[in-house]
C-alpha atoms as a PDB file:
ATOM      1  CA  UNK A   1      70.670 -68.778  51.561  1.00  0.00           C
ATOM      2  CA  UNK A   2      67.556 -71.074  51.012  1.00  0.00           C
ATOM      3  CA  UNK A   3      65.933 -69.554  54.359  1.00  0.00           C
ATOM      4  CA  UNK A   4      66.484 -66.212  52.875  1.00  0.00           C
ATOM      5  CA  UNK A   5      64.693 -67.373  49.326  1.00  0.00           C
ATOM      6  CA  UNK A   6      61.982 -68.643  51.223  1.00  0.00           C
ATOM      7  CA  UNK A   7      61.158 -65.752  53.272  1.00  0.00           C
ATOM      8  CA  UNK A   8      61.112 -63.856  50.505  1.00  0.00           C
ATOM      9  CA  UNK A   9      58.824 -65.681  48.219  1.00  0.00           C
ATOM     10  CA  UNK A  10      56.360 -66.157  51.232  1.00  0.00           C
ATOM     11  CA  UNK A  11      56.533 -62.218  51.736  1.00  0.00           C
ATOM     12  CA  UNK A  12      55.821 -62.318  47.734  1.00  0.00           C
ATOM     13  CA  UNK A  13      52.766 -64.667  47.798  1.00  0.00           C
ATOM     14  CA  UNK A  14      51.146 -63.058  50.928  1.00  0.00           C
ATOM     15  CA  UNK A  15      51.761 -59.518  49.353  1.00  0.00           C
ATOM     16  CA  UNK A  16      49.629 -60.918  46.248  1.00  0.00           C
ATOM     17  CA  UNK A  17      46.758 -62.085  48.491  1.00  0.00           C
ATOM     18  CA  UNK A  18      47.155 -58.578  50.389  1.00  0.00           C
ATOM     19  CA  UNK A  19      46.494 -56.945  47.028  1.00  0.00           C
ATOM     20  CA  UNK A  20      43.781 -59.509  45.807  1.00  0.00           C
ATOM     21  CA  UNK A  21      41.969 -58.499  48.959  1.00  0.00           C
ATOM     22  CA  UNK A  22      40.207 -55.300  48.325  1.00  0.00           C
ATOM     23  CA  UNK A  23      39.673 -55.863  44.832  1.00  0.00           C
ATOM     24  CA  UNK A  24      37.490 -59.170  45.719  1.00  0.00           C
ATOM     25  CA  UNK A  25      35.974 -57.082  48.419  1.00  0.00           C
ATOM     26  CA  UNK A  26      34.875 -54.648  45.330  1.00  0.00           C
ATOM     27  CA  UNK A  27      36.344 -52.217  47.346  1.00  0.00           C
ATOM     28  CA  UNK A  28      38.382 -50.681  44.831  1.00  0.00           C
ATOM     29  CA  UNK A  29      36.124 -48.379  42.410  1.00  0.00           C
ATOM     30  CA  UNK A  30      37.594 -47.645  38.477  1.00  0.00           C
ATOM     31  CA  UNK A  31      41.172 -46.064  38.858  1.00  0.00           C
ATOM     32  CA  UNK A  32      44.405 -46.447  36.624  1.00  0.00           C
ATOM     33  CA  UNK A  33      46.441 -47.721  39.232  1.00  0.00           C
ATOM     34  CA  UNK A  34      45.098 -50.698  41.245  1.00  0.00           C
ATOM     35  CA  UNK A  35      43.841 -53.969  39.509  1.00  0.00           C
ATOM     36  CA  UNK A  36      43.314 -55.160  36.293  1.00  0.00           C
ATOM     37  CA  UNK A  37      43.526 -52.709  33.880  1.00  0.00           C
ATOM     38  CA  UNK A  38      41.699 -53.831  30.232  1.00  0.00           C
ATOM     39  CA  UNK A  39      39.481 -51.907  27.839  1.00  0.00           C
ATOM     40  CA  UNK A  40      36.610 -53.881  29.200  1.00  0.00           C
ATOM     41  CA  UNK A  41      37.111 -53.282  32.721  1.00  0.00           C
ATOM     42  CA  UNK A  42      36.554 -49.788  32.222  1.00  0.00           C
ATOM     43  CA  UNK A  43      33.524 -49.913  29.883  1.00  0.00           C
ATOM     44  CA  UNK A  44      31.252 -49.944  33.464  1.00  0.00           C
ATOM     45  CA  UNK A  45      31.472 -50.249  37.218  1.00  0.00           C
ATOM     46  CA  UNK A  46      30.028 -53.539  36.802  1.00  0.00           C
ATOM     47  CA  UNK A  47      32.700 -54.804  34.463  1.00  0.00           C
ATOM     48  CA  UNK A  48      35.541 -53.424  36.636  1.00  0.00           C
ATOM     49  CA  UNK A  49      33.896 -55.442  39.666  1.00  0.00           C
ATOM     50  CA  UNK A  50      33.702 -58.403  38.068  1.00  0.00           C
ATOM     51  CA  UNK A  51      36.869 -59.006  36.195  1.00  0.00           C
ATOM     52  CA  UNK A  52      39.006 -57.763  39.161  1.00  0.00           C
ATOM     53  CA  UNK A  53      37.105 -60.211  41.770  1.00  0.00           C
ATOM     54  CA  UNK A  54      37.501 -63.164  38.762  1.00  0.00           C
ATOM     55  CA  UNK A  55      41.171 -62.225  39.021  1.00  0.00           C
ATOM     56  CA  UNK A  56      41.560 -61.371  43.139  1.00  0.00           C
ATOM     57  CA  UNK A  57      40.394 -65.490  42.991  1.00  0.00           C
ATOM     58  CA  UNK A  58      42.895 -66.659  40.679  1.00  0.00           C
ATOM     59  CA  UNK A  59      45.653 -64.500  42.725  1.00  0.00           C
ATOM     60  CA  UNK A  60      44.622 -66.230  45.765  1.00  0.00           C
ATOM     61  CA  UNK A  61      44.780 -69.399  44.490  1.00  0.00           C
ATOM     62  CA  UNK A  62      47.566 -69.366  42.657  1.00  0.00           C
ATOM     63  CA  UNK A  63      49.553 -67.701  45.479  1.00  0.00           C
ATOM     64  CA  UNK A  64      48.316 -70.412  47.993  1.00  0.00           C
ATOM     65  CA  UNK A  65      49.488 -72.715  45.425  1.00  0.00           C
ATOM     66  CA  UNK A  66      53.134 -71.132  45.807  1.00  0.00           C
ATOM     67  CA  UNK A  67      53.080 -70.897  49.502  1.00  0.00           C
ATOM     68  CA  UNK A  68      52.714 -75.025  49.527  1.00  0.00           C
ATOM     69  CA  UNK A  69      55.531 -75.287  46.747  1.00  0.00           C
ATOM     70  CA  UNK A  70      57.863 -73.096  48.619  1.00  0.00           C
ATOM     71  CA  UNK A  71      57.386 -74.705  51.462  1.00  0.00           C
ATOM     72  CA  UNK A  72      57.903 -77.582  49.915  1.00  0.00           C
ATOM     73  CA  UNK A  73      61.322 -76.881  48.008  1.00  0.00           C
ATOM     74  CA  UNK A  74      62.443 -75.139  51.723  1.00  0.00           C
ATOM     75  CA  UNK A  75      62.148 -78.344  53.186  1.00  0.00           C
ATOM     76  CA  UNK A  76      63.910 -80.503  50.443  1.00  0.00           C
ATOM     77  CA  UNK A  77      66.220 -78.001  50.272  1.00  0.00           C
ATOM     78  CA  UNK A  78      67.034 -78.340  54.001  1.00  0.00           C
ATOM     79  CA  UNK A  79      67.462 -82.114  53.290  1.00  0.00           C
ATOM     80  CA  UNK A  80      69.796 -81.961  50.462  1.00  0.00           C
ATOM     81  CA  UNK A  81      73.793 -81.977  50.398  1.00  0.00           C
ATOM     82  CA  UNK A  82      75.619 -78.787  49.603  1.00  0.00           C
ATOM     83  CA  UNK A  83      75.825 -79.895  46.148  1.00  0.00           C
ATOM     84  CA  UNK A  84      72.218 -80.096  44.734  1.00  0.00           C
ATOM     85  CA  UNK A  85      71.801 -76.757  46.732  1.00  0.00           C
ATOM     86  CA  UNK A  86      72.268 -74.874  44.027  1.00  0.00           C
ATOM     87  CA  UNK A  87      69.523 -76.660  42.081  1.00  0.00           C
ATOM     88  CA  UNK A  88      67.050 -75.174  44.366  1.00  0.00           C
ATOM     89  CA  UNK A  89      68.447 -71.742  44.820  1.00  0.00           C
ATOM     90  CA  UNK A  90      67.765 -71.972  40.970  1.00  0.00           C
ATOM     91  CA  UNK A  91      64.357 -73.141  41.637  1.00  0.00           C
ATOM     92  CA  UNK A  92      63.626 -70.645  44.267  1.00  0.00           C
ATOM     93  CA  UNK A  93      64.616 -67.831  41.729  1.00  0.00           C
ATOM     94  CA  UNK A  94      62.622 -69.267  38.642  1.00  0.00           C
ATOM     95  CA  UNK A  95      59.226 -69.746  41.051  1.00  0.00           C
ATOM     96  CA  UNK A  96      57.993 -65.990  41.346  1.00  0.00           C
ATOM     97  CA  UNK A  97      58.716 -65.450  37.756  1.00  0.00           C
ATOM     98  CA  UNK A  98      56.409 -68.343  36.676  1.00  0.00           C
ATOM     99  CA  UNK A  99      53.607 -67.876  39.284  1.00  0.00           C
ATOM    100  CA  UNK A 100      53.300 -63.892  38.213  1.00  0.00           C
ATOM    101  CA  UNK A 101      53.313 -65.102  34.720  1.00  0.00           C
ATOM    102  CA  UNK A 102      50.313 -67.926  35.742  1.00  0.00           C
ATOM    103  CA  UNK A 103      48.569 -65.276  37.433  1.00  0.00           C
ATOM    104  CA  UNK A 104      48.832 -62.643  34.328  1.00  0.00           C
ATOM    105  CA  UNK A 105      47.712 -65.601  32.212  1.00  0.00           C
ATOM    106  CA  UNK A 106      44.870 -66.542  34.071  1.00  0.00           C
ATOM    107  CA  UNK A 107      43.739 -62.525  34.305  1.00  0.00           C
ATOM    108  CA  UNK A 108      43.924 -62.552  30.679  1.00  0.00           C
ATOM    109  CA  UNK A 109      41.840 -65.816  30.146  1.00  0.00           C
ATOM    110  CA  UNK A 110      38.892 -64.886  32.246  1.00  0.00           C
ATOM    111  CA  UNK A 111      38.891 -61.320  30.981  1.00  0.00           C
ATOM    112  CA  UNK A 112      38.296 -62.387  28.078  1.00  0.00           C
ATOM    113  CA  UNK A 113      35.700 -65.002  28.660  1.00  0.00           C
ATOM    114  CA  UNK A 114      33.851 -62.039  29.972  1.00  0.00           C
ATOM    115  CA  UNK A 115      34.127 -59.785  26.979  1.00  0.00           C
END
């Protein structure tokens, strides 16, 4: 079960930098769709650029940031007796739902510092 957790938030966090990718590249022009999506980003192609690369960095760093703590847990998880197991499948569950919030945070913060 903990394997299976931690495959699956690795997949997460690498799918994150996969998607921060382009838009740090400033490969992805204005759009509805694909990257961050405020009334300032769309004011100019220069604003979209530079409030989705602010927030491609963030997304990187946060998701390495998640890669280490999931490796992390995976191996104290491996270490631990049956009965705190549970304790970390809890942890495991909890961890994507915090680092997405972190990362929509953090998009909002410097957004904003920009406006």
């Amino acid at each position: 079960m903990i394997l299976t957790l931690f495959v699956y938030n690795l997949v997460l966090a690498l799918i994150i930098i996969a998607l921060a990718i382009p838009l740090y590249m400033e490969k992805i022009h204005i759009n509805r769709w694909y990257g961050v999506r405020l009334p300032k980003s769309y004011e100019s192609e220069q604003n979209w650029h530079r409030i989705n690369k602010l927030w491609a960095k963030k997304a990187f760093l946060w998701s390495s940031i998640y890669i280490l703590a999931d490796i992390i847990i995976y191996v104290l998880g491996i270490l631990l007796t049956p009965q705190n197991e549970l304790v970390f499948i809890l942890l495991f569950s909890l961890l994507p739902v915090m680092i997405a919030a972190m990362l929509f945070i953090a998009a909002i913060i410097i957004s904003s510092k920009i406006i």
